[in-house]
C-alpha atoms as a PDB file:
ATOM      1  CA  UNK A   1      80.626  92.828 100.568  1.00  0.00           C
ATOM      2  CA  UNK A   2      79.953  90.035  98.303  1.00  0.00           C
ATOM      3  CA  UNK A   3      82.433  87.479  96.973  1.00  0.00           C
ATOM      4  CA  UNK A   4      81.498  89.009  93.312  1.00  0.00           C
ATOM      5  CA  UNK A   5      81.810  92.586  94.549  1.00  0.00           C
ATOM      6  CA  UNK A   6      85.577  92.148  96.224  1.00  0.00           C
ATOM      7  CA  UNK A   7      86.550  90.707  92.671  1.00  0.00           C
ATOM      8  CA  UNK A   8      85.103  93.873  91.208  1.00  0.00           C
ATOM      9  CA  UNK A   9      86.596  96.075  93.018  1.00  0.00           C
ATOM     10  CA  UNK A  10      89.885  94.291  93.051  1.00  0.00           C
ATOM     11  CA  UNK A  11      89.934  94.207  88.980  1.00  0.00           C
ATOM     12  CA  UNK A  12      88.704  97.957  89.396  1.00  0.00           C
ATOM     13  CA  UNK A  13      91.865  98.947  90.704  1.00  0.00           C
ATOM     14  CA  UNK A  14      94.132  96.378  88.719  1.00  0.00           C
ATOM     15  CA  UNK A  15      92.686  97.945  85.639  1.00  0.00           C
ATOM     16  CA  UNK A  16      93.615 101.556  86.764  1.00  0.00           C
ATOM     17  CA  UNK A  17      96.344 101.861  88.760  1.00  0.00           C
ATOM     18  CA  UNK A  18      98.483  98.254  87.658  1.00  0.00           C
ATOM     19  CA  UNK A  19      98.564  99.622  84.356  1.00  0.00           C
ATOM     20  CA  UNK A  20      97.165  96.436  83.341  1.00  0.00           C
ATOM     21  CA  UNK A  21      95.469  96.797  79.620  1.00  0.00           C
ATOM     22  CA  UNK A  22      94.056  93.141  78.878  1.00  0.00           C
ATOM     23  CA  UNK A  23      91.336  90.939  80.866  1.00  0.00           C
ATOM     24  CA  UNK A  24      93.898  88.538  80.639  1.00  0.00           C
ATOM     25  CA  UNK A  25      96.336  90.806  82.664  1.00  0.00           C
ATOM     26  CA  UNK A  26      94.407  91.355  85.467  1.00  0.00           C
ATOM     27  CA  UNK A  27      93.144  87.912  85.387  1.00  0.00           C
ATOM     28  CA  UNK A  28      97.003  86.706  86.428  1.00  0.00           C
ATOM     29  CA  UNK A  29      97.226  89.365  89.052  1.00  0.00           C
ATOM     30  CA  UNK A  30      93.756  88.532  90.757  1.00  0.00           C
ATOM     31  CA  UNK A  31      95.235  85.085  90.611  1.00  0.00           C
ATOM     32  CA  UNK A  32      98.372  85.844  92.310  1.00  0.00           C
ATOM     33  CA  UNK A  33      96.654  87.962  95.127  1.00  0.00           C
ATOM     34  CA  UNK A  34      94.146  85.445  95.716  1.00  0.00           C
ATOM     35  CA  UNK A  35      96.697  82.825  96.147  1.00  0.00           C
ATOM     36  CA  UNK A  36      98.690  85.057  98.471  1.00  0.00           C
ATOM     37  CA  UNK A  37      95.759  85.609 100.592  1.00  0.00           C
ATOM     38  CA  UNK A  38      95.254  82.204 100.836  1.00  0.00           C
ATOM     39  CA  UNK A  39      99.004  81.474 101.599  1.00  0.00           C
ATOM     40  CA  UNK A  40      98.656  84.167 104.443  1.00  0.00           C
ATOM     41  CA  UNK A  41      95.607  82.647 106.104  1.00  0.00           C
ATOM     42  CA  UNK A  42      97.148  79.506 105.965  1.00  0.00           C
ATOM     43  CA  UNK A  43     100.137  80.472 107.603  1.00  0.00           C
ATOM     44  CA  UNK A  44      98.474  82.543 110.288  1.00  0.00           C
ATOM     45  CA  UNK A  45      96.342  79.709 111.228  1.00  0.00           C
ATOM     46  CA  UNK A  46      99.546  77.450 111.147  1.00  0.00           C
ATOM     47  CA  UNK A  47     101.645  80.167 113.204  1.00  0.00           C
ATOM     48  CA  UNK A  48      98.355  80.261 115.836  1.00  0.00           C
ATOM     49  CA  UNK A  49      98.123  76.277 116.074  1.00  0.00           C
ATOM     50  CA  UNK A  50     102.140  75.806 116.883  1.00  0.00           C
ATOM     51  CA  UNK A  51     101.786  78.427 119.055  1.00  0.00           C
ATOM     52  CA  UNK A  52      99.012  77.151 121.352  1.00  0.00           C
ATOM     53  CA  UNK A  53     101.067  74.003 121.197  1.00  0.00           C
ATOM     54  CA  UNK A  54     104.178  75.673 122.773  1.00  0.00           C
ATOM     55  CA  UNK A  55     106.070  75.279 119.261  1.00  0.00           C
ATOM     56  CA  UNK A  56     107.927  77.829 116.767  1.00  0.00           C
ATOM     57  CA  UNK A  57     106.520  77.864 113.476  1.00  0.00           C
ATOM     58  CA  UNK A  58     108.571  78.813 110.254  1.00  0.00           C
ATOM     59  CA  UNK A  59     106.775  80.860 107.891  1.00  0.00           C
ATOM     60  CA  UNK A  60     106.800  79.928 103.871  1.00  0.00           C
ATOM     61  CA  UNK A  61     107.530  83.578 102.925  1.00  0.00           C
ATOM     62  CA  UNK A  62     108.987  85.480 106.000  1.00  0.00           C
ATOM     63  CA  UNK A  63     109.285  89.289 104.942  1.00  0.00           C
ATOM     64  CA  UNK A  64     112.694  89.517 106.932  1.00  0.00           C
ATOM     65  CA  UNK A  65     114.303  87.282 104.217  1.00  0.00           C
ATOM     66  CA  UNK A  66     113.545  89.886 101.670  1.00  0.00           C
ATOM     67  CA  UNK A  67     114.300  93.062 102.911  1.00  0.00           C
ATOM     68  CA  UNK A  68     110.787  94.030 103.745  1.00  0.00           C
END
């Protein structure tokens, strides 16, 4: 899939199921989820480094915190 196509697709199903009504509206959320993506790779690859260095790592956002 191409880098064009996942955004597509992505403001495909902002636009219909978000409820979202304006470009600019699904602009934010696209922004949000991208940036959470990111946040989650980083971590991972953080959580993977301390952990073939014998350490604990602290996630940013751990999902226990908030219920999830």
């Amino acid at each position: 899939m191409t880098f064009e196509q996942a955004f597509k697709n992505i403001d495909d199903i902002l636009f219909k199921e978000a409820g979202c009504t304006t470009e600019l509206d699904y602009n934010e959320q696209t922004s949000w989820l991208l940036f959470l993506k990111y946040l989650d790779s980083l971590e991972q690859d953080r959580a993977m480094e301390a952990e073939l260095e014998g350490k604990k790592y602290a996630f940013i956002l751990d999902l226990c915190d908030y219920g999830q």
